[in-house]
C-alpha atoms as a PDB file:
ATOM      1  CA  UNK A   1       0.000   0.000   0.000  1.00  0.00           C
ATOM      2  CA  UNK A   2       2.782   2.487   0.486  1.00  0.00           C
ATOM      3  CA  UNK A   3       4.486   1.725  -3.107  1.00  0.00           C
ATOM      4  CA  UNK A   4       7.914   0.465  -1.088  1.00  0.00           C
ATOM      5  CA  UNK A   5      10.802  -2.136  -1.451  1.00  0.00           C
ATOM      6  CA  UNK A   6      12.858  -2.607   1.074  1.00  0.00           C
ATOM      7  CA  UNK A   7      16.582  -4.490  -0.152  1.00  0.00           C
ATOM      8  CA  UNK A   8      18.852  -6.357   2.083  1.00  0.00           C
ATOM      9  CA  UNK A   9      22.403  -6.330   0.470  1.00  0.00           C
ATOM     10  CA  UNK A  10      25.706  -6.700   1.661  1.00  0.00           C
ATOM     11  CA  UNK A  11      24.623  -6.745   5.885  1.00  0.00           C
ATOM     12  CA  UNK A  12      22.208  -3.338   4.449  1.00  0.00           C
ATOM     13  CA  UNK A  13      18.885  -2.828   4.587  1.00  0.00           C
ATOM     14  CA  UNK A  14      17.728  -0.121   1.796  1.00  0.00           C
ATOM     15  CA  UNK A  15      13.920   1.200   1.691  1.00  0.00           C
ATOM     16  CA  UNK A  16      12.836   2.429  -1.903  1.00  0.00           C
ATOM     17  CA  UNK A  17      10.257   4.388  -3.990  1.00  0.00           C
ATOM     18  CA  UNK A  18       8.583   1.397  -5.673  1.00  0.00           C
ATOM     19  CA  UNK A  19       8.363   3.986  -8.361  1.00  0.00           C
ATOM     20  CA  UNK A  20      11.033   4.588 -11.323  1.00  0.00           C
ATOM     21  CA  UNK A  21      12.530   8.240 -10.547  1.00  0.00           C
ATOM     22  CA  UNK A  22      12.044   9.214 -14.402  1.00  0.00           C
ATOM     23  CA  UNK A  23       8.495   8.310 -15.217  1.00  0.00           C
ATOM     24  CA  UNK A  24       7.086   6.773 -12.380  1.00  0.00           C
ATOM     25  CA  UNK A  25       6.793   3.167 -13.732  1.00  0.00           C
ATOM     26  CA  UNK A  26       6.164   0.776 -11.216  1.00  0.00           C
ATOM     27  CA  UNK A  27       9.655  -1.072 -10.555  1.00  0.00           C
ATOM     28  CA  UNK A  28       9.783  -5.134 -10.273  1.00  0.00           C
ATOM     29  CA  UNK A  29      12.564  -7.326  -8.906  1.00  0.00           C
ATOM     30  CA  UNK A  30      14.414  -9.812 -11.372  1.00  0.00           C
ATOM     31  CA  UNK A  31      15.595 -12.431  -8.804  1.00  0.00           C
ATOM     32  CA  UNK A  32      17.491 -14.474 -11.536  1.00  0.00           C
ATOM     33  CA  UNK A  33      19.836 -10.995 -12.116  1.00  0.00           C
ATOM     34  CA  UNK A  34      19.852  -9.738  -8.370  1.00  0.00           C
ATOM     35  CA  UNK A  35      18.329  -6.710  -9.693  1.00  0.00           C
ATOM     36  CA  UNK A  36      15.497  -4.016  -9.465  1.00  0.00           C
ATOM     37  CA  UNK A  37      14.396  -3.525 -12.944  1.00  0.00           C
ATOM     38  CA  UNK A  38      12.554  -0.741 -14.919  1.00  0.00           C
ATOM     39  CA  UNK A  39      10.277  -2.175 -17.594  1.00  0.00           C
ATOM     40  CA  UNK A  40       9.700   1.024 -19.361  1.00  0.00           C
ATOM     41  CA  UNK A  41      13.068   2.128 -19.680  1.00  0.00           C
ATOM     42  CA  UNK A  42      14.837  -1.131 -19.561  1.00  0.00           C
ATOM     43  CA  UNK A  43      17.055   0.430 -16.747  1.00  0.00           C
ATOM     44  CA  UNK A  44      18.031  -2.044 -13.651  1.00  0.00           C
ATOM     45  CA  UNK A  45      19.314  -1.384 -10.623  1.00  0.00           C
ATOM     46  CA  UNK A  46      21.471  -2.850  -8.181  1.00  0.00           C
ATOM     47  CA  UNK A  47      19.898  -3.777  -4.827  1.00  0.00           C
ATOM     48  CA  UNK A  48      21.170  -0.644  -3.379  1.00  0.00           C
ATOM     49  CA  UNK A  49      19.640   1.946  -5.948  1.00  0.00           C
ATOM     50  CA  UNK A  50      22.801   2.651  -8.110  1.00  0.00           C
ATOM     51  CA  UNK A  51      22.139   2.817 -11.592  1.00  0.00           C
ATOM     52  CA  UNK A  52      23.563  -0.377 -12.767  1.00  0.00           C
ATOM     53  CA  UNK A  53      22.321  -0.420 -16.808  1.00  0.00           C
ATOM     54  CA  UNK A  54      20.219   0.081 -19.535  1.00  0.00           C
ATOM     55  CA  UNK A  55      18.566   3.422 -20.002  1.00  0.00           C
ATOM     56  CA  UNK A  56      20.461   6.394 -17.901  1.00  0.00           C
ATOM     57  CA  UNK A  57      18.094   8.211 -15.644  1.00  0.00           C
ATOM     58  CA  UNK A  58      19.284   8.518 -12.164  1.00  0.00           C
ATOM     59  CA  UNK A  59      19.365   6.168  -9.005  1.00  0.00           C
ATOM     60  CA  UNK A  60      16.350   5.086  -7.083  1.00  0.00           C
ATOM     61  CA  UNK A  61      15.136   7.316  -4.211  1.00  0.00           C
ATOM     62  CA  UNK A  62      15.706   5.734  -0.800  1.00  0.00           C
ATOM     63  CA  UNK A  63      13.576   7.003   2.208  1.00  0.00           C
ATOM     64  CA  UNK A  64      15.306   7.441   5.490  1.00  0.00           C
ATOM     65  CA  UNK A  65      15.362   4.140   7.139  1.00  0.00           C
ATOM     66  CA  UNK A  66      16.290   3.831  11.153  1.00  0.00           C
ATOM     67  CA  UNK A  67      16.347   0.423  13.841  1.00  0.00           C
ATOM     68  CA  UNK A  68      13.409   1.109  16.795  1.00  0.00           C
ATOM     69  CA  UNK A  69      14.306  -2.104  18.871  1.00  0.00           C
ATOM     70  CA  UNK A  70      14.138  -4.985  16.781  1.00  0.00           C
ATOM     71  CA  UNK A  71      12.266  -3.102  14.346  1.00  0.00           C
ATOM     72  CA  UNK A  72      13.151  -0.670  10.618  1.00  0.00           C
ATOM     73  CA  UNK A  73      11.332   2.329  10.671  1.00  0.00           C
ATOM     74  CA  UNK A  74      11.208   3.580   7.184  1.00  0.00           C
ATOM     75  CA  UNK A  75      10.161   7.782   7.515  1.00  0.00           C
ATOM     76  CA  UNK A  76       8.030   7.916   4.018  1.00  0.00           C
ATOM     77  CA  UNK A  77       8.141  11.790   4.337  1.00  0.00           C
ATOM     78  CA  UNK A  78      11.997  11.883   4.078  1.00  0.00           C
ATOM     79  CA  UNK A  79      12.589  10.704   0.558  1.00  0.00           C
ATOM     80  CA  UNK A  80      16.292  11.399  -0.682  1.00  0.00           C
ATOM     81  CA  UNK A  81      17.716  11.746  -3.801  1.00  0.00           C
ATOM     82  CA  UNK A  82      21.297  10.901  -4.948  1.00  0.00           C
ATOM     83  CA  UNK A  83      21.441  13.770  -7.683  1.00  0.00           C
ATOM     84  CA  UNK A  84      20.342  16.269  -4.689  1.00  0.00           C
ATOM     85  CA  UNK A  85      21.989  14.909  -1.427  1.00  0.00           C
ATOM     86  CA  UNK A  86      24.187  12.475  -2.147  1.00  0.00           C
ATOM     87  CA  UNK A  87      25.560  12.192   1.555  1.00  0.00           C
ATOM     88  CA  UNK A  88      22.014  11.431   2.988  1.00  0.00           C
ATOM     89  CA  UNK A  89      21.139   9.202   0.550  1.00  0.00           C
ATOM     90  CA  UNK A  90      24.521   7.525   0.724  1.00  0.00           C
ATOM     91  CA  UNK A  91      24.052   6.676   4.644  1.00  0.00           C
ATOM     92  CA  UNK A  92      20.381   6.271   4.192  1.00  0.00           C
ATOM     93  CA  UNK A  93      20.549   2.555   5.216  1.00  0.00           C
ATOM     94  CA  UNK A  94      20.650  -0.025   8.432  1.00  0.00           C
ATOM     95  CA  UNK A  95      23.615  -1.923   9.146  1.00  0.00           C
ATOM     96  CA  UNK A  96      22.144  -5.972   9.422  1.00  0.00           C
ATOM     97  CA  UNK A  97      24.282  -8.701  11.049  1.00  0.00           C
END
């Protein structure tokens, strides 16, 4: 209902738009390739959000994402771009064991 994905990579925990930051087409996971994929721009994306290939438009938009107890918290009002903050969305993640 809130058009999310959260991605657990490398002991991370990333919390996406569920929407492609260029057009708004709804994103899908490719399982077999490890990646988010955009099927209107044929763009994929690694589990983190960086642009990995096919059509150039910019990384995914993570939301803030925080531990409460055993919990994630992802803030859906704090929604970070690379191209505009690049340090918040860089740390915008949880550390997983």
């Amino acid at each position: 209902a809130n058009d999310l994905i959260l991605a657990r990579w490398q002991n991370r925990v990333y919390a996406f738009s569920l929407r492609c930051p260029h057009r708004g087409t709804r994103l899908e996971w490719h399982a077999e390739e490890g990646r988010i994929f955009c099927p209107k721009h044929k763009a994929r994306f690694r589990p983190d959000g960086t642009y990995d290939s096919g059509r150039r438009t910019r990384a995914l938009d993570r939301y803030a994402v925080r531990r409460q107890g055993a919990q994630l918290v992802v803030d859906l009002a704090a929604v970070l771009r690379e191209d505009a903050d690049a340090l918040r969305w860089a740390t915008a993640a949880v550390t997983v064991a």
